[in-house]
Each structure stands twice: as structure tokens, then as C-alpha cells.
PDB file of N, CA and C in Angstrom:
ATOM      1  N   UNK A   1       0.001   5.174  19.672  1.00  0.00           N
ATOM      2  CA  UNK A   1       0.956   6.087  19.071  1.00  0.00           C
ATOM      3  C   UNK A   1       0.708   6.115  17.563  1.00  0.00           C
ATOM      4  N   UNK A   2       0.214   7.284  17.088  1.00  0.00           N
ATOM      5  CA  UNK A   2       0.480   7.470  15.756  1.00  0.00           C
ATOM      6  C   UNK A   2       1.843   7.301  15.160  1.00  0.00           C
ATOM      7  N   UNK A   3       1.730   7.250  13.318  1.00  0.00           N
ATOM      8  CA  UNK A   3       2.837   7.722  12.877  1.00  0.00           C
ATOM      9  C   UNK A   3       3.465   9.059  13.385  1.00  0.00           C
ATOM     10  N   UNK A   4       5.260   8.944  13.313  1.00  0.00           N
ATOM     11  CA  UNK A   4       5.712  10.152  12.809  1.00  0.00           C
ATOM     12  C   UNK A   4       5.956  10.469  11.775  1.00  0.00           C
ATOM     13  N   UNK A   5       5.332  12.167  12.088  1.00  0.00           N
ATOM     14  CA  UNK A   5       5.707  12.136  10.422  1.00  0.00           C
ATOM     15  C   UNK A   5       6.923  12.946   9.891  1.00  0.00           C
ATOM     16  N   UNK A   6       7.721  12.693  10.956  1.00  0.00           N
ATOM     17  CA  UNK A   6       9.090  13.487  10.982  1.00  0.00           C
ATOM     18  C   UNK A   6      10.024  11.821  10.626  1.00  0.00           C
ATOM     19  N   UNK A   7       9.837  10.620  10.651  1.00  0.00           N
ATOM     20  CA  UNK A   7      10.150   9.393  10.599  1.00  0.00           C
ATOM     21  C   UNK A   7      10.431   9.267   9.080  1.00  0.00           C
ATOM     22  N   UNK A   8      11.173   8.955   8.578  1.00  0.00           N
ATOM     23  CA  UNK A   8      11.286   8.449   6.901  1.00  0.00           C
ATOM     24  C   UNK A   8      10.722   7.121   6.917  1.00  0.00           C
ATOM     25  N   UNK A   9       9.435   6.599   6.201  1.00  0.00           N
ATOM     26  CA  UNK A   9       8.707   5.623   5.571  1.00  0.00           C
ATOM     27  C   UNK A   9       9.288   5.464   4.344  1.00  0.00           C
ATOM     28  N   UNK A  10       9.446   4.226   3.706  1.00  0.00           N
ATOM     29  CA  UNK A  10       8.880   3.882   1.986  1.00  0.00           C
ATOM     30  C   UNK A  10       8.234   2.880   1.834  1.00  0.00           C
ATOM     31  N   UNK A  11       6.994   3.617   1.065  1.00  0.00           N
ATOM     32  CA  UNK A  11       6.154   3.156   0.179  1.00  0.00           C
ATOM     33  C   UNK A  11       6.418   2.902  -1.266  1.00  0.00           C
ATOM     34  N   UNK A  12       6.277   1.050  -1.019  1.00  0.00           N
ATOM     35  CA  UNK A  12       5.732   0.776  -2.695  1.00  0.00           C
ATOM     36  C   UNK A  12       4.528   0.217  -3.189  1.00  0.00           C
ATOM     37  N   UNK A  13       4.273   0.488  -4.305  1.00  0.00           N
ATOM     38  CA  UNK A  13       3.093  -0.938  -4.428  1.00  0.00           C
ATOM     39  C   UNK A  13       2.994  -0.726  -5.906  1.00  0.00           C
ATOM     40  N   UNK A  14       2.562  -2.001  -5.990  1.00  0.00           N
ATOM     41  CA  UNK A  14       1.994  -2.993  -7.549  1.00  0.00           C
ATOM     42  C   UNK A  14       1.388  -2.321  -8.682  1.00  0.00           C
ATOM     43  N   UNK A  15       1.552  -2.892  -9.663  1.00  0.00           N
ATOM     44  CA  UNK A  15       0.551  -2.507 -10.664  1.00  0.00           C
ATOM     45  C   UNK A  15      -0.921  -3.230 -10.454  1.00  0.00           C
ATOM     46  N   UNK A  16      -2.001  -2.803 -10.945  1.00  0.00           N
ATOM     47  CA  UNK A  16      -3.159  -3.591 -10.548  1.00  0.00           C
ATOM     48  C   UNK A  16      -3.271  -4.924 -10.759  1.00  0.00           C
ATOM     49  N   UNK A  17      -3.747  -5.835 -10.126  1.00  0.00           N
ATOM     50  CA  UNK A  17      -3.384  -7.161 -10.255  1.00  0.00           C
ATOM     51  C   UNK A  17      -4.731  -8.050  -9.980  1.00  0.00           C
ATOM     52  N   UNK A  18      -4.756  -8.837 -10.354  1.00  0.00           N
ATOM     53  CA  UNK A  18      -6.002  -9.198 -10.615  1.00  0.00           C
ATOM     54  C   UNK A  18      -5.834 -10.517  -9.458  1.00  0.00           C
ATOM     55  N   UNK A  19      -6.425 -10.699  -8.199  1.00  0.00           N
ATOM     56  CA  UNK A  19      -6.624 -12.156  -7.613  1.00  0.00           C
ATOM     57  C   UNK A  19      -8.087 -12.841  -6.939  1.00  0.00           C
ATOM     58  N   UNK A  20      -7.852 -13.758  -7.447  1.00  0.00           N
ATOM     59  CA  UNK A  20      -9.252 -14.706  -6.679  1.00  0.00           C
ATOM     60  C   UNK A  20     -10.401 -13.048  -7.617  1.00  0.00           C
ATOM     61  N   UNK A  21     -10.563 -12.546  -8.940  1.00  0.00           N
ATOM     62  CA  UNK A  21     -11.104 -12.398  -9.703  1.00  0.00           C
ATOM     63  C   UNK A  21     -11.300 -11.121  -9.510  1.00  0.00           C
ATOM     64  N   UNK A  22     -10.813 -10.326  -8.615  1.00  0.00           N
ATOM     65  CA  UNK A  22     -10.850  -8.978  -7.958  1.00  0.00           C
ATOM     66  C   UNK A  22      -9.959  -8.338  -8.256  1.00  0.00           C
ATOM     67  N   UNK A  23      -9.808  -7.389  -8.786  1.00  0.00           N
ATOM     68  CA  UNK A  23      -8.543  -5.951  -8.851  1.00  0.00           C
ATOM     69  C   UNK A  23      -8.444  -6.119  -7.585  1.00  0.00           C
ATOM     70  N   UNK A  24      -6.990  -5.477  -7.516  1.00  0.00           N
ATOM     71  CA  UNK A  24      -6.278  -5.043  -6.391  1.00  0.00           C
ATOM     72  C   UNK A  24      -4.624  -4.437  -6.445  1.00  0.00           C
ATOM     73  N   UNK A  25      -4.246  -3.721  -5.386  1.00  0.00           N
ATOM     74  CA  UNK A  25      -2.943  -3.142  -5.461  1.00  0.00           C
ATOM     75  C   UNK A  25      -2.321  -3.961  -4.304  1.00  0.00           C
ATOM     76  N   UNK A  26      -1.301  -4.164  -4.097  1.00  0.00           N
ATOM     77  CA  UNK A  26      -0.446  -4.461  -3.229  1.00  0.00           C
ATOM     78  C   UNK A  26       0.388  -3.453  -2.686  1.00  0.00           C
ATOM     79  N   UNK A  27       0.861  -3.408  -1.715  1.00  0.00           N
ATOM     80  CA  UNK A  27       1.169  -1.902  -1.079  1.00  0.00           C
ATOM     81  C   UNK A  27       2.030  -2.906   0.114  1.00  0.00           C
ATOM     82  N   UNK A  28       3.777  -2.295   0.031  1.00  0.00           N
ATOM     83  CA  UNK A  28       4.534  -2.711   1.393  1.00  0.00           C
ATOM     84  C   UNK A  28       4.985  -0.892   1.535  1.00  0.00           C
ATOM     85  N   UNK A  29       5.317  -1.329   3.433  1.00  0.00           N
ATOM     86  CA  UNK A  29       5.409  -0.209   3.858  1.00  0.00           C
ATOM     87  C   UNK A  29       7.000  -0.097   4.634  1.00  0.00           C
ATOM     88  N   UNK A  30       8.133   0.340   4.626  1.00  0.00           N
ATOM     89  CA  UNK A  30       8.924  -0.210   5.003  1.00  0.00           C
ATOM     90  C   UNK A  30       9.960   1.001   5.875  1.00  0.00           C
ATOM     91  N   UNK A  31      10.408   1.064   7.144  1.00  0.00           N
ATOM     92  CA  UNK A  31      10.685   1.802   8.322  1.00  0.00           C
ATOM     93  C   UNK A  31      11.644   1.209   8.436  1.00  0.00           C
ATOM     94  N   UNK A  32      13.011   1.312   8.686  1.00  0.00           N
ATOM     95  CA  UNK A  32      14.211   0.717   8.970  1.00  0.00           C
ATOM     96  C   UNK A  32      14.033  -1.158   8.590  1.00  0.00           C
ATOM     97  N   UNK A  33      14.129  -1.537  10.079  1.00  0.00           N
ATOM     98  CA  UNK A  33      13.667  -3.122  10.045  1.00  0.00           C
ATOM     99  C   UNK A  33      12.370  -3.343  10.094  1.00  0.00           C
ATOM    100  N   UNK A  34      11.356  -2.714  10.162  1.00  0.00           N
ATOM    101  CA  UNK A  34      10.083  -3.167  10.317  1.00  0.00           C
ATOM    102  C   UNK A  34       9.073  -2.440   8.750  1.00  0.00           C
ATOM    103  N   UNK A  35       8.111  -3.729   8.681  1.00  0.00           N
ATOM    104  CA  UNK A  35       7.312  -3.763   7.340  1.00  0.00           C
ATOM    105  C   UNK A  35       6.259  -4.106   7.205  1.00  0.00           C
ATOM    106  N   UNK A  36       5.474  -3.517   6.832  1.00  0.00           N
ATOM    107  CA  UNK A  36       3.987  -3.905   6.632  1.00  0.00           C
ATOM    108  C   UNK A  36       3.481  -4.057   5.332  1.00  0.00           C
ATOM    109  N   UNK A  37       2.488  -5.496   5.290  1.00  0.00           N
ATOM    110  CA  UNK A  37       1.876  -4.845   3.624  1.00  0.00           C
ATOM    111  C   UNK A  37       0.494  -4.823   3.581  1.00  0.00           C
ATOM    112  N   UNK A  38       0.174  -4.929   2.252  1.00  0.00           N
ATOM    113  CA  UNK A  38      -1.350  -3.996   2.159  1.00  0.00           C
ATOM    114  C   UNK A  38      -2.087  -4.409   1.371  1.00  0.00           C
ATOM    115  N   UNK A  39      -3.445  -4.336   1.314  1.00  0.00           N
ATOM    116  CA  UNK A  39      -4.147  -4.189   0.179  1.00  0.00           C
ATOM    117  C   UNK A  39      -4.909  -3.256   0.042  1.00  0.00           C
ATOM    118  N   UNK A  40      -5.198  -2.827  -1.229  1.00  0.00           N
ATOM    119  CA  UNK A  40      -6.040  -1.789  -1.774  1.00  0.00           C
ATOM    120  C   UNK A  40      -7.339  -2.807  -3.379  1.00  0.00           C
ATOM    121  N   UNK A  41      -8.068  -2.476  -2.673  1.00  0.00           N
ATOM    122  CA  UNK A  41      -8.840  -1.624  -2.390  1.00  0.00           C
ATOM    123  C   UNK A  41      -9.787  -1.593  -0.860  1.00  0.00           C
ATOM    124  N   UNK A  42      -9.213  -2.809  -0.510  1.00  0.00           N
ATOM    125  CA  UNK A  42      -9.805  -3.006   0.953  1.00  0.00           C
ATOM    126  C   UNK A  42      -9.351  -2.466   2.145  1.00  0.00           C
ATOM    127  N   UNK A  43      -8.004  -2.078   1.744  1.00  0.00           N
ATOM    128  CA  UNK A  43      -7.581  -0.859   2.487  1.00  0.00           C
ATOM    129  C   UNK A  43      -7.166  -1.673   4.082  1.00  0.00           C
ATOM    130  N   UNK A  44      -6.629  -2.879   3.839  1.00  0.00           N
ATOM    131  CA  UNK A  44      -5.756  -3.531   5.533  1.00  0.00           C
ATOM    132  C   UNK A  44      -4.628  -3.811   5.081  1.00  0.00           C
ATOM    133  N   UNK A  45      -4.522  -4.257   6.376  1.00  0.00           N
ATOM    134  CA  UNK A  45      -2.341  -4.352   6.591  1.00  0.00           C
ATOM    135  C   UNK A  45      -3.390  -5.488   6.599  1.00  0.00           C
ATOM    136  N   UNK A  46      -1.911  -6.643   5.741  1.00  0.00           N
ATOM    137  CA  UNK A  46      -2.399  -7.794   5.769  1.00  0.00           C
ATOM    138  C   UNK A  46      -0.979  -9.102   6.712  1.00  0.00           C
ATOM    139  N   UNK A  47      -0.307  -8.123   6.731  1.00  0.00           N
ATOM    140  CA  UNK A  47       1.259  -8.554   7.024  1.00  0.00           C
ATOM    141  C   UNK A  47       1.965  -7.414   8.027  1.00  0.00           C
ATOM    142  N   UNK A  48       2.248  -7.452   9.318  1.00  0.00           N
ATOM    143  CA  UNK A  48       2.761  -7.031   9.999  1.00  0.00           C
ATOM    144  C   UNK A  48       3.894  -7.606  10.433  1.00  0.00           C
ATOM    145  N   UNK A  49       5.181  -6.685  10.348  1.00  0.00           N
ATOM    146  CA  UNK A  49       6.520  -7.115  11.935  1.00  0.00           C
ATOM    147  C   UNK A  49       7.061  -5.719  11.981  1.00  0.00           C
ATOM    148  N   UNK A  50       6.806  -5.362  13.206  1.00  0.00           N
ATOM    149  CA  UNK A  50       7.476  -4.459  13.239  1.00  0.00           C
ATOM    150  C   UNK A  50       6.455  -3.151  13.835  1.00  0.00           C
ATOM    151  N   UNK A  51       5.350  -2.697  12.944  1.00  0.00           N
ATOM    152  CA  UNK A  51       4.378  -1.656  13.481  1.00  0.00           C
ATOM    153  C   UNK A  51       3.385  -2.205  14.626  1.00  0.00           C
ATOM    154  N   UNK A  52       3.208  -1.126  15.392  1.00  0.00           N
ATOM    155  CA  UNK A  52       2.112  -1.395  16.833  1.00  0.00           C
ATOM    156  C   UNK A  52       1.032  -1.431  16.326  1.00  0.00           C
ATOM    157  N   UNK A  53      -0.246  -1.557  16.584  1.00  0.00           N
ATOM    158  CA  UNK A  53      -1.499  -1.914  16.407  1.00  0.00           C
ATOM    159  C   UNK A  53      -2.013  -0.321  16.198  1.00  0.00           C
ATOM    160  N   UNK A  54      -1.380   0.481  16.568  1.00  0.00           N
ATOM    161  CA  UNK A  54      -2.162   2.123  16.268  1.00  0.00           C
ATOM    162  C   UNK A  54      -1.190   2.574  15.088  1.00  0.00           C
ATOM    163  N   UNK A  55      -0.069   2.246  14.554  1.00  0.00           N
ATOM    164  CA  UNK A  55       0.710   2.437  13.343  1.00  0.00           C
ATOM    165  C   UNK A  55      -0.344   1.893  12.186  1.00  0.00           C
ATOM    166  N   UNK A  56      -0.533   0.679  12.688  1.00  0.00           N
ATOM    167  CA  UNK A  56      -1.353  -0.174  11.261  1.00  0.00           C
ATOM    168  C   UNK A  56      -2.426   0.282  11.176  1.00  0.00           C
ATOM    169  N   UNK A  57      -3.539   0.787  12.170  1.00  0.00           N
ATOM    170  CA  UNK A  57      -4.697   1.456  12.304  1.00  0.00           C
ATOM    171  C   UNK A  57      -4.552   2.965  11.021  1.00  0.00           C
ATOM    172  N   UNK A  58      -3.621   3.590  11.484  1.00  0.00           N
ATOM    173  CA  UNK A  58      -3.208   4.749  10.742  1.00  0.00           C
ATOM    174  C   UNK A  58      -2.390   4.665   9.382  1.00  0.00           C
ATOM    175  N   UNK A  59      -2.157   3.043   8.993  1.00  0.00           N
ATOM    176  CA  UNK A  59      -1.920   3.367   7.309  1.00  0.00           C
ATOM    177  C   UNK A  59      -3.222   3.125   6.844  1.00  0.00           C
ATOM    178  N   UNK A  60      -4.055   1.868   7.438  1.00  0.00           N
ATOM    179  CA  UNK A  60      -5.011   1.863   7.178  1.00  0.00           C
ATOM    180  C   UNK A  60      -6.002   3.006   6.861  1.00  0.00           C
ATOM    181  N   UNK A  61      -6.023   4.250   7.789  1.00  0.00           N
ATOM    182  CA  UNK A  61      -6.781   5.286   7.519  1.00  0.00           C
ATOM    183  C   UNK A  61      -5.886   5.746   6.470  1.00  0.00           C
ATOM    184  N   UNK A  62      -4.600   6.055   5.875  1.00  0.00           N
ATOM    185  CA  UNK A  62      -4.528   6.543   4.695  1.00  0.00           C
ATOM    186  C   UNK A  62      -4.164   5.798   3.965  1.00  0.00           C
ATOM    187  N   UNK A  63      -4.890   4.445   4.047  1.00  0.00           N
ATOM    188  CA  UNK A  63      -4.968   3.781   2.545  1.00  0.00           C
ATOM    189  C   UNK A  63      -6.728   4.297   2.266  1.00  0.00           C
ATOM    190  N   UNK A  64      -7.449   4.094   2.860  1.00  0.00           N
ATOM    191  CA  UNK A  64      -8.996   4.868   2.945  1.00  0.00           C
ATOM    192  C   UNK A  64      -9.315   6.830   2.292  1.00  0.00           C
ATOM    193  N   UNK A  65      -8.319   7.174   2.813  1.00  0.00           N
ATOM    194  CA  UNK A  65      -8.130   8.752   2.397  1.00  0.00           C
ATOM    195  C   UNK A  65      -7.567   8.463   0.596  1.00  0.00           C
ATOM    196  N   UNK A  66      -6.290   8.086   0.755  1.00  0.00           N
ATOM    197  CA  UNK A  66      -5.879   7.839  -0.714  1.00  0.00           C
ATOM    198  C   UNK A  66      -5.999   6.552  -1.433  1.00  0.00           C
ATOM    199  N   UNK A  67      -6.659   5.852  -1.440  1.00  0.00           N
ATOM    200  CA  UNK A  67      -7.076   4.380  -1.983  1.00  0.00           C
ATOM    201  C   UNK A  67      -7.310   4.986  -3.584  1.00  0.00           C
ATOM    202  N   UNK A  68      -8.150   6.006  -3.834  1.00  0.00           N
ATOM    203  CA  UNK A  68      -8.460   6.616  -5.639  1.00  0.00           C
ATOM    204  C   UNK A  68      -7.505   6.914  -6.105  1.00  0.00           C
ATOM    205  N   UNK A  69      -5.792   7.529  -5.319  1.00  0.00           N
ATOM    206  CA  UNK A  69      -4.775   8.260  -6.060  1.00  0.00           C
ATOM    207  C   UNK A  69      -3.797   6.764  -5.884  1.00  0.00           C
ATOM    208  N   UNK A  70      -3.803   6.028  -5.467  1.00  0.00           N
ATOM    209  CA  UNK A  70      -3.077   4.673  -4.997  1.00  0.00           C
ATOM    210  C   UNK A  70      -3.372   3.966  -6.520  1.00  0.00           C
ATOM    211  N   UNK A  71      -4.785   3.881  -6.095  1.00  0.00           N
ATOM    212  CA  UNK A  71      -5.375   3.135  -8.101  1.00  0.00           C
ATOM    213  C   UNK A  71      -4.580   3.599  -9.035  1.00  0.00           C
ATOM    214  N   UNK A  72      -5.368   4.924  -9.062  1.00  0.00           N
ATOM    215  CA  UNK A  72      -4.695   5.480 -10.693  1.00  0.00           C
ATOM    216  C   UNK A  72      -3.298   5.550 -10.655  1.00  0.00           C
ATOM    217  N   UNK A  73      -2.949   5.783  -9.451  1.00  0.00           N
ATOM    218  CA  UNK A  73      -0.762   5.564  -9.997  1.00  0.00           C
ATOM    219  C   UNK A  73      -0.344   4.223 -10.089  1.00  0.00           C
ATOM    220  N   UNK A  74      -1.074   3.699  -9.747  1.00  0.00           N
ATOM    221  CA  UNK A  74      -0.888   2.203  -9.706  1.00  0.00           C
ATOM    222  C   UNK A  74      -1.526   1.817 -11.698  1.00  0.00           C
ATOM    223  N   UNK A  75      -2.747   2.241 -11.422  1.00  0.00           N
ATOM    224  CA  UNK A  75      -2.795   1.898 -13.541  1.00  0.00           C
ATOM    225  C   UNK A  75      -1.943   2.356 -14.242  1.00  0.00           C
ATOM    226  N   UNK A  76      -1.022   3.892 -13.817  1.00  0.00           N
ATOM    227  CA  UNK A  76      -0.152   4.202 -14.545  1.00  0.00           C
ATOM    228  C   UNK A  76       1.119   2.855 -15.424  1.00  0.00           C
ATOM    229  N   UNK A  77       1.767   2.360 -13.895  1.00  0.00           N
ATOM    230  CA  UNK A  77       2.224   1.690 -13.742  1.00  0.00           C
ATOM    231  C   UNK A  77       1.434   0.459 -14.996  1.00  0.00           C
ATOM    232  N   UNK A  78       0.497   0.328 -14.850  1.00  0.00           N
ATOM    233  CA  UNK A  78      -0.029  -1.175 -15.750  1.00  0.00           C
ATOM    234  C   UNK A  78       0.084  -0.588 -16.947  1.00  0.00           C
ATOM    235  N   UNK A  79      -0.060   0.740 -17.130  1.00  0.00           N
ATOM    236  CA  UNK A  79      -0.429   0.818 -18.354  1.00  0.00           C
ATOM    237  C   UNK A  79       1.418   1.172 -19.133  1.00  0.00           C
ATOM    238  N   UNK A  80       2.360   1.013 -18.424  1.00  0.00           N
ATOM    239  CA  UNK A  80       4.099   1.275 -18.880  1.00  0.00           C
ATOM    240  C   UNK A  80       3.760   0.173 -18.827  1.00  0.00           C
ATOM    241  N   UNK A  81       3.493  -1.426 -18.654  1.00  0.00           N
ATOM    242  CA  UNK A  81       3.761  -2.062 -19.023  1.00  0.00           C
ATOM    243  C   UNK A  81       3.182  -2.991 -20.606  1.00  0.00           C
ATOM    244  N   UNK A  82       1.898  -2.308 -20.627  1.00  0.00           N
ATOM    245  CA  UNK A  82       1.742  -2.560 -21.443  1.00  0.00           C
ATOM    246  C   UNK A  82       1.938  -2.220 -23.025  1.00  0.00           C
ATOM    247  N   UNK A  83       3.025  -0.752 -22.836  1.00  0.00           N
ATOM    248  CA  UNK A  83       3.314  -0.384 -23.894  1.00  0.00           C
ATOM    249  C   UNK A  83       4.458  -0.796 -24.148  1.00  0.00           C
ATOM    250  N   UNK A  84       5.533  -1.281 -23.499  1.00  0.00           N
ATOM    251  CA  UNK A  84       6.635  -2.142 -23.628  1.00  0.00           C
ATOM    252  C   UNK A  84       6.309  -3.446 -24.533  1.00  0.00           C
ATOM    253  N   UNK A  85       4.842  -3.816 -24.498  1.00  0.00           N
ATOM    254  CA  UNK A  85       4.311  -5.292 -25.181  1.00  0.00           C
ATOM    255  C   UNK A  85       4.929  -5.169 -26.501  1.00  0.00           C
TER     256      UNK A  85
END
């Protein structure tokens, strides 16, 4: 079963973050009680409760489709914080 996309999702995620020496975004996905999270740029659910195995398949494909517009709103984000400095 795919997503619906008649279903209300929210999406958040991170400013770019640097771990084990690698950029990356963090990305949770959140459906009533059930939540998934993410990484970008590698583009997996790294944390599941709640989505079926063809839900997570399919954020996965649009973390892959939008992984470049995920970045740059995500640097946005780094870069408000760094003008607050």
C-alpha cells in the first residue's frame, strides 16, 4: 500500500548537521500516532512505528526525488541561525 495522499502527513527536519564527519539532514515523518525518521542524504527511514514496509519504501522514494530541495531548505534553516550569532 502506498501513501495516501488524501491522508494529512507532517514533515520536519534539521538544519544540516554534521555526524561521524558527514553532512546530513534529519527528517521525522509524523501521521496521527505513527512516525518515521530519516536521513538525507542517504535517503532511509532509519526509525519506524507505525508505517508498513511499502509506506517507508515510498518516503524513501521521495526523499530520492527531493533530497536537493530538502538540502537547500534545510541550509536555509542553518543559515537563520547563523545570523542570530
Amino acid at each position: 500500500m502506498a501513501l495516501n495522499p488524501n491522508e494529512e502527513m507532517k514533515m520536519t527536519y534539521s538544519s544540516v548537521v554534521v555526524k561521524e564527519g558527514k553532512p546530513m539532514v534529519s527528517l521525522t515523518f509524523e501521521r496521527g500516532r505513527d512516525m518515521c525518521e530519516a536521513v538525507v542524504p542517504e535517503c532511509i527511514v532509519t526509525k519506524n512505528d507505525g508505517f508498513t514496509s511499502e509506506e517507508t519504501e515510498a518516503i524513501e522514494q521521495y526523499l530520492r526525488i527531493n533530497k536537493k530541495q530538502i538540502i537547500l531548505d534545510s541550509k536555509k534553516i542553518s543559515g537563520l541561525f547563523n545570523i542570530m550569532k
